[in-house]
Every structure is written in structure tokens, then in C-alpha cells.
C-alpha atoms as a PDB file:
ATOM      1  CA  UNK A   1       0.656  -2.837  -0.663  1.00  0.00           C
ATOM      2  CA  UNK A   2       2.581  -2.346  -4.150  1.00  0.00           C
ATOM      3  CA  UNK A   3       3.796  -5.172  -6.161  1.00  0.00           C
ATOM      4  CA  UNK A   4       6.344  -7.809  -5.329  1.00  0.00           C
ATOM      5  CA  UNK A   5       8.291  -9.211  -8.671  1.00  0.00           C
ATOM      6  CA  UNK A   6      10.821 -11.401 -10.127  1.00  0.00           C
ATOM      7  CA  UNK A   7      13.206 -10.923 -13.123  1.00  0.00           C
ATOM      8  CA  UNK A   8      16.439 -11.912 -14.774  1.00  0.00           C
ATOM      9  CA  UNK A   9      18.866  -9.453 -13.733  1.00  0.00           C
ATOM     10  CA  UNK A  10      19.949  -9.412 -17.644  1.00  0.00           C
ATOM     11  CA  UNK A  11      16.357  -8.167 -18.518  1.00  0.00           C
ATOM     12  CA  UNK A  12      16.236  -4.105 -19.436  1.00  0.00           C
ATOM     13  CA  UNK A  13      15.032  -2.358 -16.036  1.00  0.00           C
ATOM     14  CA  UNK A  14      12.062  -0.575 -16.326  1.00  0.00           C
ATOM     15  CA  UNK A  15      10.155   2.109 -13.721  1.00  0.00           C
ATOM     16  CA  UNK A  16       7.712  -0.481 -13.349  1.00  0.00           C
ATOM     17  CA  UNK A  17      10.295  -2.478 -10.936  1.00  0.00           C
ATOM     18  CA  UNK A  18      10.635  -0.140  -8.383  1.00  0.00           C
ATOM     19  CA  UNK A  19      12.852  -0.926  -5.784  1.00  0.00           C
ATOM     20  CA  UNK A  20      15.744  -3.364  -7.534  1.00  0.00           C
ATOM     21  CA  UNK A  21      16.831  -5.983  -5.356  1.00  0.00           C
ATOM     22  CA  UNK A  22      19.760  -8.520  -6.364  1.00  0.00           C
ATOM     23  CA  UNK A  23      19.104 -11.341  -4.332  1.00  0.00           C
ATOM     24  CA  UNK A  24      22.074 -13.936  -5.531  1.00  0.00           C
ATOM     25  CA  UNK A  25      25.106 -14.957  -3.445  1.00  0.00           C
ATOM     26  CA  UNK A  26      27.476 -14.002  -6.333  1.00  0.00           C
ATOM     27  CA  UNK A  27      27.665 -11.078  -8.827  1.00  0.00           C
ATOM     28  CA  UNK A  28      26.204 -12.109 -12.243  1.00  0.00           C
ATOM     29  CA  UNK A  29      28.688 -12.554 -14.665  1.00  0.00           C
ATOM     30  CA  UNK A  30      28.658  -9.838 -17.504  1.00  0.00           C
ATOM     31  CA  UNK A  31      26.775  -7.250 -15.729  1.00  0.00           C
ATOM     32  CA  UNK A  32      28.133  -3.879 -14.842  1.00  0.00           C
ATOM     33  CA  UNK A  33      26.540  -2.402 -11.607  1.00  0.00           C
ATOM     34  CA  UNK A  34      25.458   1.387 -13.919  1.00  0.00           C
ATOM     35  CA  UNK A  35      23.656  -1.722 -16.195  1.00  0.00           C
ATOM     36  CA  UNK A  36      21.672  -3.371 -13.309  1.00  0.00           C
ATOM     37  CA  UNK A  37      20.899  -0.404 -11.987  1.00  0.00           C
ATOM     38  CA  UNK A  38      20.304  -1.838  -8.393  1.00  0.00           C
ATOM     39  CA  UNK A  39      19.117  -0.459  -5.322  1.00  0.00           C
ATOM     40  CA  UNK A  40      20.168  -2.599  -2.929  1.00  0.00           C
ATOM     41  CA  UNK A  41      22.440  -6.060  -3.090  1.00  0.00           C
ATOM     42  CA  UNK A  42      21.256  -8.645  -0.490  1.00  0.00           C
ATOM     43  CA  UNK A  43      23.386 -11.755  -0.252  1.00  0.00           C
ATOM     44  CA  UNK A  44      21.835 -12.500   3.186  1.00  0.00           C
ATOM     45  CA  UNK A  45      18.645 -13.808   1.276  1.00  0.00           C
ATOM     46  CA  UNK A  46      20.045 -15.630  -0.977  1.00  0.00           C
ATOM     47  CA  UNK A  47      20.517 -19.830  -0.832  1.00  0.00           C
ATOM     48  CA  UNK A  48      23.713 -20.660   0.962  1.00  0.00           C
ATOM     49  CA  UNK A  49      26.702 -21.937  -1.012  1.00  0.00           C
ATOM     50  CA  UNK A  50      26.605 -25.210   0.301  1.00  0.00           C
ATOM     51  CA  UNK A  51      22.631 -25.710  -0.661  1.00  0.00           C
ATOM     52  CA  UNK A  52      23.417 -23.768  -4.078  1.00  0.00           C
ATOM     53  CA  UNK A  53      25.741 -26.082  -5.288  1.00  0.00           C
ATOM     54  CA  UNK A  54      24.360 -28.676  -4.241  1.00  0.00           C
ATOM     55  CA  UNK A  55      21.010 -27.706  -5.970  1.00  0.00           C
ATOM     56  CA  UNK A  56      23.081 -26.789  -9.483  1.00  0.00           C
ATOM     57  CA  UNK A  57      19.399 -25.755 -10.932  1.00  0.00           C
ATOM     58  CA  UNK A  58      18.782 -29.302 -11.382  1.00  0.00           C
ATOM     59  CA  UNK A  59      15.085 -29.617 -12.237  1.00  0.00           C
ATOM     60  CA  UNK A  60      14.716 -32.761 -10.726  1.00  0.00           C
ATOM     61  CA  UNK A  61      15.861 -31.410  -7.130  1.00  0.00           C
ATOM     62  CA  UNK A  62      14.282 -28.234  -7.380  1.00  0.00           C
ATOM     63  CA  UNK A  63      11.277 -29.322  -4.564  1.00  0.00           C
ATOM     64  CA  UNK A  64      13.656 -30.613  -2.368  1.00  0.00           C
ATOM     65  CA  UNK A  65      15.685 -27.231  -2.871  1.00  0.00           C
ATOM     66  CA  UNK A  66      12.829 -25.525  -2.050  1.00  0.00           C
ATOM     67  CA  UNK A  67      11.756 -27.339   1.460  1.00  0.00           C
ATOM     68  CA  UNK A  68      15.861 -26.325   2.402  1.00  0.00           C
ATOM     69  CA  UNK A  69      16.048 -22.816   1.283  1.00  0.00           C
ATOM     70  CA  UNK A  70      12.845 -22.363   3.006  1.00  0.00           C
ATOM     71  CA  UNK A  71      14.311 -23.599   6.190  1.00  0.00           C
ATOM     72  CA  UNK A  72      17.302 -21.327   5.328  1.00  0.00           C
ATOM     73  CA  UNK A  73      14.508 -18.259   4.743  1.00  0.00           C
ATOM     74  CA  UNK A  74      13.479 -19.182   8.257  1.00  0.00           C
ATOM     75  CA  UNK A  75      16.030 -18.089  10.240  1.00  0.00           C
ATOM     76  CA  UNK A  76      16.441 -14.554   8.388  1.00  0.00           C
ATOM     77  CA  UNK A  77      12.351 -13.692   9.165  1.00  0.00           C
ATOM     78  CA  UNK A  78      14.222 -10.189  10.180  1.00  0.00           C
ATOM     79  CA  UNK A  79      15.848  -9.239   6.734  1.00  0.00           C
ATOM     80  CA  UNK A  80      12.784 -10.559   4.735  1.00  0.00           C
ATOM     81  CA  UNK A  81      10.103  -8.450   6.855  1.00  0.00           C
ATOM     82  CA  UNK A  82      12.261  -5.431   6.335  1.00  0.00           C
ATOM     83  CA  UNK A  83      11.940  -6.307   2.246  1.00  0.00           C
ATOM     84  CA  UNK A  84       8.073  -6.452   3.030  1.00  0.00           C
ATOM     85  CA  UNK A  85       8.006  -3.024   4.709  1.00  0.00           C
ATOM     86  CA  UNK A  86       9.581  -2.089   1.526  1.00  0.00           C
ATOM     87  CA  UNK A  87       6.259  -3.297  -0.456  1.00  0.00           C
ATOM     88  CA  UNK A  88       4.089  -0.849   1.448  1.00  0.00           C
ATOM     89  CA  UNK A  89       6.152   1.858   0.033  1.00  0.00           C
ATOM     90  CA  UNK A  90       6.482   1.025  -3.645  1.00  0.00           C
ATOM     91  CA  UNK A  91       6.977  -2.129  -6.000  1.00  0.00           C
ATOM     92  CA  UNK A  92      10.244  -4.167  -5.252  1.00  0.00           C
ATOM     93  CA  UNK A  93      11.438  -6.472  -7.726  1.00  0.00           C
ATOM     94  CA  UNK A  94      13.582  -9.526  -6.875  1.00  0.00           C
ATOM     95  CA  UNK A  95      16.596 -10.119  -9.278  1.00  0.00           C
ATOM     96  CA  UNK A  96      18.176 -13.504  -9.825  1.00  0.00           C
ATOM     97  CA  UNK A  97      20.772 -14.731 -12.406  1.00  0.00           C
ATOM     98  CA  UNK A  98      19.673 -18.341 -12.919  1.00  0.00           C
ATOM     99  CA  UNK A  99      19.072 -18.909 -16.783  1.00  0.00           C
ATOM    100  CA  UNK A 100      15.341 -21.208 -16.230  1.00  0.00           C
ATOM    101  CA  UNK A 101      12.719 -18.545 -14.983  1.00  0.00           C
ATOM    102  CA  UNK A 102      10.742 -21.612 -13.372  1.00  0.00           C
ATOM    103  CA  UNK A 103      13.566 -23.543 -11.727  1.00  0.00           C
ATOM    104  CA  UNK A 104      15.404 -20.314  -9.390  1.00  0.00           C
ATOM    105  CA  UNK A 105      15.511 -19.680  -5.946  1.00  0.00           C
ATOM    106  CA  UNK A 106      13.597 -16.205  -6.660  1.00  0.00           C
ATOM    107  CA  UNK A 107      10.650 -17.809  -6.897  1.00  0.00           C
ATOM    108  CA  UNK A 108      10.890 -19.258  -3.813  1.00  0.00           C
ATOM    109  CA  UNK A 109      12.223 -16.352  -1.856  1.00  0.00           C
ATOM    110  CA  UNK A 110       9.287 -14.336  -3.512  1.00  0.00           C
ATOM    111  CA  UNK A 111       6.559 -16.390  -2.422  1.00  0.00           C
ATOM    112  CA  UNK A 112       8.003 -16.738   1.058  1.00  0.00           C
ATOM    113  CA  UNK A 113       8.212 -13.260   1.629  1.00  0.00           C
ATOM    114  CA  UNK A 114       4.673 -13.237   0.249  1.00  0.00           C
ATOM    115  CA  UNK A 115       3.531 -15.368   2.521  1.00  0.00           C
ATOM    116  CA  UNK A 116       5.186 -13.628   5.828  1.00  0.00           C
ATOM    117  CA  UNK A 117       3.197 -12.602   8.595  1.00  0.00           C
END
């Protein structure tokens, strides 16, 4: 099993990321797609508008975000098995466009597909 990550999508790419993955509902503002160099674009993984909006990467409702996007994640067990099939064939990184690296639905999404049987 190879490496599951997270990252900015306005960090510098690297080999080390493998398979690129942009897992936000929206294109991030300011990045070309030759710049983000992406592999694959995945909207179907990422929060819903309603529960993004709603969440506004508040700190304060970031565990409650969480418990819903998780419930979201559960109904797409599909899509997020296919990204773990990916892991047994090289690293995949998950990128995100949220400014806080500890308050993002990647982290969520990453651990969930982490935790996928």
C-alpha cells in the first residue's frame, strides 16, 4: 500500500505526490490547470455546497462538520474505494484549497478513506 497525502493545491507539486487528486467542489481561484498539474478532478468527494457554506471553515464548527461530511462520505463508499485501489498502485495525494491546513475537509476525507474497509 503506497502513501495517502494531503496538500494545498497552491503548494509546488513534487514526484513524491503521485497520483494528484483535487478534491474541492469549486476550482481554486488563481490556479491554472498546467500549474496544478492534476490527475484527476473529483467533485463527487468533496463536502456538498449546502454543508460547505454552512461550515465557512469556522473553527468552532469544524467537529460538527466533520460528523456531516462523514455522513455525506457514506453514501459515496463506491468513489472512495476506487481512490483506495489507487493506493495499492502508487502514492495519491489529496488536494484542497482551504487556507488553515488543520481546519479542511481533506483531512477528513483522508482519514475516511483511510479507514475504509
Amino acid at each position: 500500500m503506497y502513501k495517502l497525502s494531503i496538500k494545498r493545491i497552491y503548494d509546488i507539486p513534487s514526484k513524491s505526490d503521485g497520483y494528484r487528486i483535487l478534491v474541492d467542489r469549486l476550482w481554486p481561484r488563481g490556479v491554472s490547470k498546467e500549474v496544478a498539474q492534476l490527475d484527476e478532478w473529483d467533485k463527487d468527494v468533496a463536502p456538498s455546497s449546502d454543508l460547505r457554506i454552512w461550515f465557512g471553515h469556522k473553527p468552532e464548527r469544524f467537529e460538527e462538520f466533520a460528523i456531516k461530511y462523514r455522513e455525506e462520505l457514506s453514501h459515496n463508499k463506491e468513489e472512495l474505494l476506487r481512490i483506495k485501489h489507487l493506493l495499492k498502485l502508487h502514492n495519491v495525494t489529496l488536494l484542497y484549497a482551504a487556507k488553515n491546513p488543520q481546519v479542511n475537509h481533506a483531512i477528513v476525507l483522508k482519514d475516511y478513506i483511510n479507514h475504509l474497509k
